[in-house]
Structure formats: structure tokens, C-alpha cells
C-alpha atoms as a PDB file:
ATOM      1  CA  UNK A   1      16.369  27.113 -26.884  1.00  0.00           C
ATOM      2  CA  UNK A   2      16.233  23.691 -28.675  1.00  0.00           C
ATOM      3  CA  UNK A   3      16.474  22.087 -25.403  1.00  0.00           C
ATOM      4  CA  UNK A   4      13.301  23.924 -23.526  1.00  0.00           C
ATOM      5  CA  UNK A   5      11.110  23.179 -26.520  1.00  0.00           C
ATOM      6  CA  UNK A   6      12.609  19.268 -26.544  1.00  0.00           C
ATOM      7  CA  UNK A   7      11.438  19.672 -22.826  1.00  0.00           C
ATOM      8  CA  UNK A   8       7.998  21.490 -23.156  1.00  0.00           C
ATOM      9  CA  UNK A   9       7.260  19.381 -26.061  1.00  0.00           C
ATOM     10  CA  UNK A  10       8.063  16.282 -23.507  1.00  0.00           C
ATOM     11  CA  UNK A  11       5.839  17.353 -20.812  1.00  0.00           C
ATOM     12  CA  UNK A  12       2.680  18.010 -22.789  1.00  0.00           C
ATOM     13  CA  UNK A  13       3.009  14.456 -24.497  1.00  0.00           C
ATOM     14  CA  UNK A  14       3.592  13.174 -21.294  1.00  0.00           C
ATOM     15  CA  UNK A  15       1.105  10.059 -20.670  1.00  0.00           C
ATOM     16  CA  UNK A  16       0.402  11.708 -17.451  1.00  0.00           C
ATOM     17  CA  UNK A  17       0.018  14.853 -18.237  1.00  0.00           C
ATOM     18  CA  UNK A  18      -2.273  14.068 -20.914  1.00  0.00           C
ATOM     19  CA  UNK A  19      -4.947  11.859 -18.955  1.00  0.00           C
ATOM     20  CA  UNK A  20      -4.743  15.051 -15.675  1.00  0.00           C
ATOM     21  CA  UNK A  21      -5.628  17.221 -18.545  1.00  0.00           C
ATOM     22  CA  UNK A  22      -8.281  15.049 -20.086  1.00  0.00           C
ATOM     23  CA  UNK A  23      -9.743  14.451 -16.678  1.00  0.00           C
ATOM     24  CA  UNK A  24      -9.793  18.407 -15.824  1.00  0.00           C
ATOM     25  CA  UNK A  25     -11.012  19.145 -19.612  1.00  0.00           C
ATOM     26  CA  UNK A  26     -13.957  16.055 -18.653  1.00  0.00           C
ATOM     27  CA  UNK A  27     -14.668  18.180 -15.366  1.00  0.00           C
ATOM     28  CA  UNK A  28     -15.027  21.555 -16.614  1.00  0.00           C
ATOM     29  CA  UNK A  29     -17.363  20.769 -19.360  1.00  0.00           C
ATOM     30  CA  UNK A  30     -19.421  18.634 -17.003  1.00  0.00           C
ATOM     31  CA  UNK A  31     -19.301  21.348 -14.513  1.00  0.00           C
ATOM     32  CA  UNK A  32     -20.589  23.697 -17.632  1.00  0.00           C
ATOM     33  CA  UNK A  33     -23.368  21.406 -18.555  1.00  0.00           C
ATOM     34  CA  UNK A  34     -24.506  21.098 -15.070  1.00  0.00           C
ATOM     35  CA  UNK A  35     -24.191  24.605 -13.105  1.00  0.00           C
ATOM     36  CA  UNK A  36     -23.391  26.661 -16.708  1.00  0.00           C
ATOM     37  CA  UNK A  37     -20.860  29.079 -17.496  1.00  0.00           C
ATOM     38  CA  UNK A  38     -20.854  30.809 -14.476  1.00  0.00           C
ATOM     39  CA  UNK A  39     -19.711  27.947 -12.599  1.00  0.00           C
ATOM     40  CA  UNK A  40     -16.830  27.326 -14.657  1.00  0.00           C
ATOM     41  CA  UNK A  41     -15.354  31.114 -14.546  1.00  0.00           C
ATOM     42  CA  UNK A  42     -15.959  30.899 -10.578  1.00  0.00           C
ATOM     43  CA  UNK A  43     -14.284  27.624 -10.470  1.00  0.00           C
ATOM     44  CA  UNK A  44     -11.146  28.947 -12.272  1.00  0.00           C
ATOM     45  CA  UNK A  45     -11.103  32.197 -10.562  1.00  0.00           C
ATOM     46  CA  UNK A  46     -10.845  30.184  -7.196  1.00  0.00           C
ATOM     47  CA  UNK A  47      -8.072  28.072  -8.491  1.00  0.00           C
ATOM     48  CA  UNK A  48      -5.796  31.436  -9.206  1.00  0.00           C
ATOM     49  CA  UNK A  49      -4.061  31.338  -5.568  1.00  0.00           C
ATOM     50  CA  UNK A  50      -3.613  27.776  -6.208  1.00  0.00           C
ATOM     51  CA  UNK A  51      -1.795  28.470 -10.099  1.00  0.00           C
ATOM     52  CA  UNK A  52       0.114  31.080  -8.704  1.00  0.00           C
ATOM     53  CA  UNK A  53       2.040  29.157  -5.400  1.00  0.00           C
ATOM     54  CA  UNK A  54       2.823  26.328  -8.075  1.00  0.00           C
ATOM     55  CA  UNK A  55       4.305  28.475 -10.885  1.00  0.00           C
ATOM     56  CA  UNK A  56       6.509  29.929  -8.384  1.00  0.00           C
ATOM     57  CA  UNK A  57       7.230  27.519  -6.040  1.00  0.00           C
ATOM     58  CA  UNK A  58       7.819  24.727  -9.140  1.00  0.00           C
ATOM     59  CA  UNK A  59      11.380  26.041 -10.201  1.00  0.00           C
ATOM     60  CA  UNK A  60      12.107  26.375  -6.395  1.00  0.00           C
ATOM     61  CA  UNK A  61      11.334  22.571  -5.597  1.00  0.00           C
ATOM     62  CA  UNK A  62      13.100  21.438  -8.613  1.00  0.00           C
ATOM     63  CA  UNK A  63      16.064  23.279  -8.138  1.00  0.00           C
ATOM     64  CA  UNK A  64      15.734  21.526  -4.291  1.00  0.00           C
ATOM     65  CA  UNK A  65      15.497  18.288  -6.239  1.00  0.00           C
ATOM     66  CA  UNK A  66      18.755  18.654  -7.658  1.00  0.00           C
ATOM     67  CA  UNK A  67      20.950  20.182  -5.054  1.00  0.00           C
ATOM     68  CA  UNK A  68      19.744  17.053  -2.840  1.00  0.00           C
ATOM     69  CA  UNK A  69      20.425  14.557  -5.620  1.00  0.00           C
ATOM     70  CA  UNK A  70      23.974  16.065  -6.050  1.00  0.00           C
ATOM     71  CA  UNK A  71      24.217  16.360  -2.603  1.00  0.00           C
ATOM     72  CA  UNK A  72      23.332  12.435  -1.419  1.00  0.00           C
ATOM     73  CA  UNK A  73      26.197  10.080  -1.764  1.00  0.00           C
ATOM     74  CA  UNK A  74      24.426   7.142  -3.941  1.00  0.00           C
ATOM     75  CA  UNK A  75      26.408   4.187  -2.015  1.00  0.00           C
ATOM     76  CA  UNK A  76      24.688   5.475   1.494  1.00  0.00           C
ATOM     77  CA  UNK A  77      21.709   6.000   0.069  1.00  0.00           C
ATOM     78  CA  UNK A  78      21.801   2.674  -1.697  1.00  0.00           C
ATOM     79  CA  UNK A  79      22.830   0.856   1.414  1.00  0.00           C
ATOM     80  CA  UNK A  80      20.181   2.513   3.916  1.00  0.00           C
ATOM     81  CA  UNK A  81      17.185   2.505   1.002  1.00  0.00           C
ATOM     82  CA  UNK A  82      18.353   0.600  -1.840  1.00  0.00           C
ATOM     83  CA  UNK A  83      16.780  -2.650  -3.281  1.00  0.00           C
ATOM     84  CA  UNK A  84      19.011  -4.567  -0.676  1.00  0.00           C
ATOM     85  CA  UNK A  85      18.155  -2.637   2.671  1.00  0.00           C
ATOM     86  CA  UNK A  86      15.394  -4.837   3.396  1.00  0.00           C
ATOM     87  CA  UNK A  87      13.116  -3.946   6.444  1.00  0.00           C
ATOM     88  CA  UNK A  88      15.921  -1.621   7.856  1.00  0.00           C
ATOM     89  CA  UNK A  89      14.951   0.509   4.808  1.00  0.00           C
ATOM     90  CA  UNK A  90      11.444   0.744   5.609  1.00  0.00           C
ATOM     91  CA  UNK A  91      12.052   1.111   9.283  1.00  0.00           C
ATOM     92  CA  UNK A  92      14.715   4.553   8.207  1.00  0.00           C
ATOM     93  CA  UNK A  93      12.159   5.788   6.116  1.00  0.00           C
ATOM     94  CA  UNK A  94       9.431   5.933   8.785  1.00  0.00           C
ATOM     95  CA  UNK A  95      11.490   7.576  11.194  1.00  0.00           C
ATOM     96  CA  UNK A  96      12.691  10.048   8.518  1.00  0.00           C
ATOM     97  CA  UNK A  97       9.431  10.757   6.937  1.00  0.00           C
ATOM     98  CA  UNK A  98       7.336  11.267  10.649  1.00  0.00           C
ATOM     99  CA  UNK A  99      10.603  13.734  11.278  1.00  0.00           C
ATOM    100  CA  UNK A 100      10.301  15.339   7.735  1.00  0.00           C
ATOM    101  CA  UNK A 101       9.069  18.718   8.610  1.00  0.00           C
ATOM    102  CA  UNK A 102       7.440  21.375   5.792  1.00  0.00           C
ATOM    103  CA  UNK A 103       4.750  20.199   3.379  1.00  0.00           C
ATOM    104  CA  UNK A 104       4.471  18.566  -0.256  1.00  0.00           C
ATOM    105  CA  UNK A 105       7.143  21.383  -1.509  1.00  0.00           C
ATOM    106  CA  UNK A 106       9.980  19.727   0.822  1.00  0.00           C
ATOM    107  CA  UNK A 107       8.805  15.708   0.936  1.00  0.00           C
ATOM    108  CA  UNK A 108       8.330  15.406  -2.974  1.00  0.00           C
ATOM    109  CA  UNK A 109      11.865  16.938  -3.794  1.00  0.00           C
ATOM    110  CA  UNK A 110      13.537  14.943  -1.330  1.00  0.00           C
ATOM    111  CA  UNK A 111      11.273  11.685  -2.584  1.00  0.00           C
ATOM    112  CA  UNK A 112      12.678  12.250  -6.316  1.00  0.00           C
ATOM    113  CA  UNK A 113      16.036  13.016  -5.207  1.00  0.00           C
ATOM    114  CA  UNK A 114      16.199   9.715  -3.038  1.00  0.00           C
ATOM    115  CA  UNK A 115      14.998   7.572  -5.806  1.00  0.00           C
ATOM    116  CA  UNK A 116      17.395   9.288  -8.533  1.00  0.00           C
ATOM    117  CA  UNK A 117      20.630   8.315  -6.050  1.00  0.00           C
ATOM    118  CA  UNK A 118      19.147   4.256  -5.402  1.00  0.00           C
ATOM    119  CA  UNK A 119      16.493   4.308  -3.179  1.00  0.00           C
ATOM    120  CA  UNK A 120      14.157   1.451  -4.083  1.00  0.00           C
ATOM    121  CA  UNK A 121      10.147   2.115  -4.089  1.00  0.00           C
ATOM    122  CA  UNK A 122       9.182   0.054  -0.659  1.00  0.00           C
ATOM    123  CA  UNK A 123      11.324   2.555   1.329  1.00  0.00           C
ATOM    124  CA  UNK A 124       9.820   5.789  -0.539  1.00  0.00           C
ATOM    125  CA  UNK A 125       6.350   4.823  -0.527  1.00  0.00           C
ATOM    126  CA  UNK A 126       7.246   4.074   3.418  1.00  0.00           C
ATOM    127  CA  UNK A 127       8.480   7.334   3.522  1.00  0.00           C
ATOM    128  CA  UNK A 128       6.120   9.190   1.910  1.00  0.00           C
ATOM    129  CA  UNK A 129       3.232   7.430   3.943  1.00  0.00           C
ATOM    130  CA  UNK A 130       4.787   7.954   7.180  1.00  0.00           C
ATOM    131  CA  UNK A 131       4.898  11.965   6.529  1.00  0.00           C
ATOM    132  CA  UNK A 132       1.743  12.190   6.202  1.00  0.00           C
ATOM    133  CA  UNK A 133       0.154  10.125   9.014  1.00  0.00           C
ATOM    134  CA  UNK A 134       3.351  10.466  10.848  1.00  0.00           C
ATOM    135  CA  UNK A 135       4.448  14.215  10.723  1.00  0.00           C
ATOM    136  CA  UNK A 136       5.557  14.819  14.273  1.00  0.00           C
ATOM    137  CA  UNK A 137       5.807  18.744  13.323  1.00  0.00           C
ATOM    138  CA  UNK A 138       2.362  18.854  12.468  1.00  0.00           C
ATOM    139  CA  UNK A 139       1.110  16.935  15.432  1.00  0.00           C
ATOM    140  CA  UNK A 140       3.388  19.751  18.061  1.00  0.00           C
ATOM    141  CA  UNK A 141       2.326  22.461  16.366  1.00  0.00           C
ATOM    142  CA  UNK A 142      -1.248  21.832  15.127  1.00  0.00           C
ATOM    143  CA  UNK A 143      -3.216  18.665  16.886  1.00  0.00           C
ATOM    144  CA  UNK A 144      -2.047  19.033  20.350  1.00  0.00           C
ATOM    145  CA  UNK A 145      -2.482  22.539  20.675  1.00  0.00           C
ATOM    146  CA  UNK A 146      -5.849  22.164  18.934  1.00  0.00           C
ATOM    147  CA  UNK A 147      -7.427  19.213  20.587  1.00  0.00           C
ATOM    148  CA  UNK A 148      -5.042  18.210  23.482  1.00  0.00           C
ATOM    149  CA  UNK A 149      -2.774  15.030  23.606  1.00  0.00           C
ATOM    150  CA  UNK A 150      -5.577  12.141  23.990  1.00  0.00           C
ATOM    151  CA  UNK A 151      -7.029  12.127  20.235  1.00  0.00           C
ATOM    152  CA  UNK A 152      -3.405  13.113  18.845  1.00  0.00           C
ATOM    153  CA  UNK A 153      -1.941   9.923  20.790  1.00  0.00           C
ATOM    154  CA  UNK A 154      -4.589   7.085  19.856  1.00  0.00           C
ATOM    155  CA  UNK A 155      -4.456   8.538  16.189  1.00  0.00           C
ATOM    156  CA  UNK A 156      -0.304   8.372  16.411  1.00  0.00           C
ATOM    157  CA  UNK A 157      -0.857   4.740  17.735  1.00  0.00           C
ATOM    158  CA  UNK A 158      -3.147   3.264  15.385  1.00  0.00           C
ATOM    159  CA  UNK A 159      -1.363   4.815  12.289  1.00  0.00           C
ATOM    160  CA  UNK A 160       2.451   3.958  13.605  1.00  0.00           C
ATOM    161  CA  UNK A 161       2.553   0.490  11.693  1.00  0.00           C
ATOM    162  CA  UNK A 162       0.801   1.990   8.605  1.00  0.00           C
ATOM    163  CA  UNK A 163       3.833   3.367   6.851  1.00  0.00           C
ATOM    164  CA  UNK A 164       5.575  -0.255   7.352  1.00  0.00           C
ATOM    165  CA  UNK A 165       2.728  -1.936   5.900  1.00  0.00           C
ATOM    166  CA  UNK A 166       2.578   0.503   2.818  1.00  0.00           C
ATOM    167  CA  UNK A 167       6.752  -0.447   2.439  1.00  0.00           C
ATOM    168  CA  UNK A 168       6.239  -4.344   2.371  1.00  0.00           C
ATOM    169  CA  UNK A 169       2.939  -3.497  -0.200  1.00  0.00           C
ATOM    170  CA  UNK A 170       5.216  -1.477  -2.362  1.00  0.00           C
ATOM    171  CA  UNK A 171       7.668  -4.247  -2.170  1.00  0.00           C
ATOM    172  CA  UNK A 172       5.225  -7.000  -3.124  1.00  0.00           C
ATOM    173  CA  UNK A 173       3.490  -4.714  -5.901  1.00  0.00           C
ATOM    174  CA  UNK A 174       7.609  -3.671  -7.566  1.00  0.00           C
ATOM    175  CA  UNK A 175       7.591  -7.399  -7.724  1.00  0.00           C
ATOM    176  CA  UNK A 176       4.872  -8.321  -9.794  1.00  0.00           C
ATOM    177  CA  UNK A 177       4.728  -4.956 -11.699  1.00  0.00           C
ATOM    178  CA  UNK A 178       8.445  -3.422 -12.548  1.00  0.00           C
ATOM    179  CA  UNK A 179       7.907   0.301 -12.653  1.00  0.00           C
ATOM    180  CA  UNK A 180       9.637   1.882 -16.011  1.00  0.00           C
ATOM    181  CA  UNK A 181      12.910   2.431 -16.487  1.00  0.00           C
ATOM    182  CA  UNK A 182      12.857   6.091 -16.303  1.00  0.00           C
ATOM    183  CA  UNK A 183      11.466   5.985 -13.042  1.00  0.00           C
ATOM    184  CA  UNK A 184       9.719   8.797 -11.521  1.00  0.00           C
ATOM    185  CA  UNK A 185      10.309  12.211 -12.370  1.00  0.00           C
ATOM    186  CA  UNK A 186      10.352  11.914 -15.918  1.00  0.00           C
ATOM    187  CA  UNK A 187      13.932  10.423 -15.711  1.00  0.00           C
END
């Protein structure tokens, strides 16, 4: 019990969580002052769905988190993503992340579990960036069936050295600003 309140009382002092709160708290009341109250109650009562597939997918991702993180031997994931991998890192994470299928509740997970076994922040962001302008599940299923192959194909090739250039970014930003020490995810 000591332990989930050490925990709860963590995440709502959490710098982060404090300033998404402040900025939802700075929306609502200007929402209020400019459409009134029943703006606000419509505004939450969309956003039920929305508060629902989070509280019960949350525990579900996390728990993904971890079984990944125990699951990923550090020294491969070190050597293919680490600090040392270079471009071959970036290049591994763009294939990955445009092969990456499911949405935020399967990328994220795997994100935090590849940076808590050594993957270095140019081959995540590279990652991350490449599933979403990459996602070669999304573009089978949804964009070629929905507007043929032309538009899918042009997009495809004028995003394809996006994710790269995000990687070398990261790399340059890491270098001038050292993220903190406990990283993403709170750890």
C-alpha cells in the first residue's frame, strides 16, 4: 500500500503531469468563458470513450512494457540501437518501425522497453517517426484500398528519408541537450 501511494503521489507531482493538467485546467475555463457551461459538460461527455480505452488499456500496455523489457537481451539491443550503432541503428529502426503493425498501444510500449534495455534516442525517435509516416500495415489495409496505389506511393517516397533525418536530429539535439538520467518513462 505504501508503495502505490509513493507511486500516485509521484505521478501527480510529476513535472509533466502537472503542466498537461495546467494546460487542460487553462482550456476548460477558457472554453467556459467563451461558449459557457454547456460547452464544458459537452466537451467532457465527448471525451468519456476516450477516458475509458485509456483506463483499461493503460495497465495492459504497461504490463507489455515490461514483458518486452524482460524479454530483450540488453547486449543486442545495445549493439543494434545503442549509443554506438551509429547509422545502422537508425537504418534498423526505420525498417522496424514502417513494419511495426497496431497503433500507439503497441509502438509506445515497445519504445520504453527499447530505451530501458540501451537503445539510445536517435534510433527511437527514428523509430517512432518511421511508424507513423512509414506504417506499411496501414498503407495495405487503409490507403491503397481507399485511394489506389499512385497517392500511397509518391507519399511513401517523399516521406522514406524522413525517419533518417529525425535519427541524425535526435542525435545532434542528445548532444547539445543530455536528456535526464531517469530517462523516459519515469525511470
Amino acid at each position: 500500500m505504501k508503495t502505490l501511494l509513493s507511486a500516485l503521489r509521484a505521478i501527480l507531482f510529476d513535472r509533466y503531469f502537472l503542466f498537461a493538467a495546467g494546460v487542460a485546467l487553462a482550456s476548460g475555463l477558457a472554453l467556459y468563458h467563451l461558449r459557457g457551461r454547456e460547452a464544458v459538460v459537452a466537451a467532457l461527455i465527448d471525451d468519456i470513450p476516450v477516458f475509458t480505452l485509456l483506463i483499461a488499456f493503460l495497465p495492459a500496455v504497461l504490463l507489455l512494457s515490461a514483458i518486452i523489457e524482460v524479454m530483450l537481451p540488453k547486449g543486442l539491443v545495445e549493439r543494434w540501437l545503442g549509443v554506438g550503432s551509429g547509422f545502422k541503428g537508425i537504418a534498423v529502426a526505420t525498417v522496424a518501425g514502417a513494419f511495426t503493425p497496431g497503433g500507439p498501444f503497441v509502438s509506445f510500449p515497445l519504445v520504453l522497453a527499447l530505451y530501458r534495455a540501451g537503445a539510445d534516442w536517435a534510433p527511437l525517435v527514428t523509430y517512432i517517426t518511421s511508424w507513423s509516416l512509414l506504417s506499411v500495415a496501414r498503407t495495405l489495409v487503409f490507403e491503397i484500398p481507399l485511394v489506389g496505389v499512385e497517392l500511397p506511393l509518391v507519399r511513401y517516397l517523399a516521406c522514406i528519408v524522413l525517419p533518417p533525418i529525425a535519427g541524425l536530429t535526435a542525435r545532434y539535439i542528445a548532444r547539445i541537450y543530455r536528456p535526464p538520467a531517469e530517462g523516459i518513462g519515469g525511470r
